[in-house]
Protein backbone atom coordinates (compact mmCIF):
# COMPACT_ATOMS: atom_id res chain seq x y z
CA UNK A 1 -22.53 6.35 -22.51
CA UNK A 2 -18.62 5.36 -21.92
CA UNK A 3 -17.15 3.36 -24.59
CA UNK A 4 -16.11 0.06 -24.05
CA UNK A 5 -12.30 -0.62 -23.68
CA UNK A 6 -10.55 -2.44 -26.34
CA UNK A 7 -7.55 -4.44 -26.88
CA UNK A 8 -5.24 -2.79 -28.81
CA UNK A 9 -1.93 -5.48 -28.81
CA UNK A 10 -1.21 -8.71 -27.56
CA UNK A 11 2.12 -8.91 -25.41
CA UNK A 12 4.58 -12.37 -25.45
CA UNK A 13 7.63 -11.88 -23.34
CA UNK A 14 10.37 -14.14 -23.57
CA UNK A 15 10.64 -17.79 -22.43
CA UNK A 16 10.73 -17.16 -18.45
CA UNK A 17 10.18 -14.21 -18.24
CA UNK A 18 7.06 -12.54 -16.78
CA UNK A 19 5.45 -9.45 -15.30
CA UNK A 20 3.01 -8.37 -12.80
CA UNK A 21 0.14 -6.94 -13.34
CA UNK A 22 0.76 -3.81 -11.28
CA UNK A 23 3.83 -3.35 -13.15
CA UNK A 24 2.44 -3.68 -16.93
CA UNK A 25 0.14 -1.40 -16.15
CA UNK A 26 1.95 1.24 -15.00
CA UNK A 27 4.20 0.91 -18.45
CA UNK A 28 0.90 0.55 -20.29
CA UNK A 29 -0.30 3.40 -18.64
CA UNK A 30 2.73 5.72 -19.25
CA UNK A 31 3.13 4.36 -23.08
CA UNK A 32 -0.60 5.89 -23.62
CA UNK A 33 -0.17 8.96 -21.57
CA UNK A 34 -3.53 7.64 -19.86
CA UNK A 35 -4.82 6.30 -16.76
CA UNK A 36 -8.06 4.49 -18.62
CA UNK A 37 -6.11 1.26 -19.69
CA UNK A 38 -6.79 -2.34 -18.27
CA UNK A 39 -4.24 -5.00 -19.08
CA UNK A 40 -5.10 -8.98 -18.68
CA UNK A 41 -3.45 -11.79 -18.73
CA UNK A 42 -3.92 -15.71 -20.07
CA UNK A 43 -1.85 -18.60 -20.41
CA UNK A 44 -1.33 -20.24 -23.68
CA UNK A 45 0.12 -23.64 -24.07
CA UNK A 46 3.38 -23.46 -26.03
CA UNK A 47 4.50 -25.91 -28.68
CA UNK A 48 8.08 -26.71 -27.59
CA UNK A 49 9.78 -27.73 -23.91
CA UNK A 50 8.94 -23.93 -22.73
CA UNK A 51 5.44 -25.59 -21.77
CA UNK A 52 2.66 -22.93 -20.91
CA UNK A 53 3.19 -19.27 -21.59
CA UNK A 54 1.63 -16.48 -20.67
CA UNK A 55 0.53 -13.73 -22.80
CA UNK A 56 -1.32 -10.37 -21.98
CA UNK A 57 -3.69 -8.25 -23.32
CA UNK A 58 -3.58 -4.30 -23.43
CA UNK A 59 -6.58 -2.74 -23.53
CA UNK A 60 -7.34 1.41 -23.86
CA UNK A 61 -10.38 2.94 -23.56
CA UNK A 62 -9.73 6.46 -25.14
CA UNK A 63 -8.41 7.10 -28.54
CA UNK A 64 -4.82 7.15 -28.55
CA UNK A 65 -1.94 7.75 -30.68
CA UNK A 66 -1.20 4.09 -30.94
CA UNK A 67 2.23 5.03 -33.16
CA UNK A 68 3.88 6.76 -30.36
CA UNK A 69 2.08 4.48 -27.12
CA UNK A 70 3.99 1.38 -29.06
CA UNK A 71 6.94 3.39 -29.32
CA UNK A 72 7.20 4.00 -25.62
CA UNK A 73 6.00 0.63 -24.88
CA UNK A 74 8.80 -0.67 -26.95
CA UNK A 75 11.50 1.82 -25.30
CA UNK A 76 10.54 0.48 -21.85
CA UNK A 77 10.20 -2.94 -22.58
CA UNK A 78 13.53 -2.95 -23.81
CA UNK A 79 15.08 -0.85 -20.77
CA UNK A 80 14.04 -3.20 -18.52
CA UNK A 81 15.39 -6.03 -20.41
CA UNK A 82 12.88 -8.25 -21.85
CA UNK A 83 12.16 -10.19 -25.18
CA UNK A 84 9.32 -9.88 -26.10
CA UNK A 85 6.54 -9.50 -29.23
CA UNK A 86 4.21 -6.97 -29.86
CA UNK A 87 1.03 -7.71 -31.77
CA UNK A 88 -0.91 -5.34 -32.56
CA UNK A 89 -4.96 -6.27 -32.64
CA UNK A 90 -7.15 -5.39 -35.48
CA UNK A 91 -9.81 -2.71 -34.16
């Protein structure tokens, strides 16, 4: 029996700024060293003139060294120049 995937953070990028799917996953993917990831994506509505924001999910199925997958998140977030917060999600 597979385990189910679970989210493991909760991503906010900075006011106007945004990401495709494709692309998040294919950081997502290369932060975790792993192919078995899922990322999704809702919108929130935001308390001040920035109106409704997104935020996404990232999911893993596998166990993973979460330390050094945030780290690399973090590193590529940053390269590619977006704000952004990084929650991680009680599991």
């Amino acid at each position: 029996m597979q385990r189910e995937q679970r989210q493991v953070f909760l991503l906010h990028l900075g006011a106007r700024q945004s990401i495709g799917p494709d692309d998040l996953r294919v950081i997502w993917a290369t932060a975790c060293e792993s192919m078995d990831v899922r990322v999704s994506r809702r919108v929130q509505q935001g308390s001040s003139a920035e109106g409704r924001r997104p935020c996404y999910g990232l999911w893993v199925r596998r166990t993973f060294n979460r330390i050094a997958a945030e780290e690399r998140l973090r590193a590529m977030l940053d390269a590619r120049g977006f704000l952004f917060t990084l929650t991680p999600m009680l599991t």
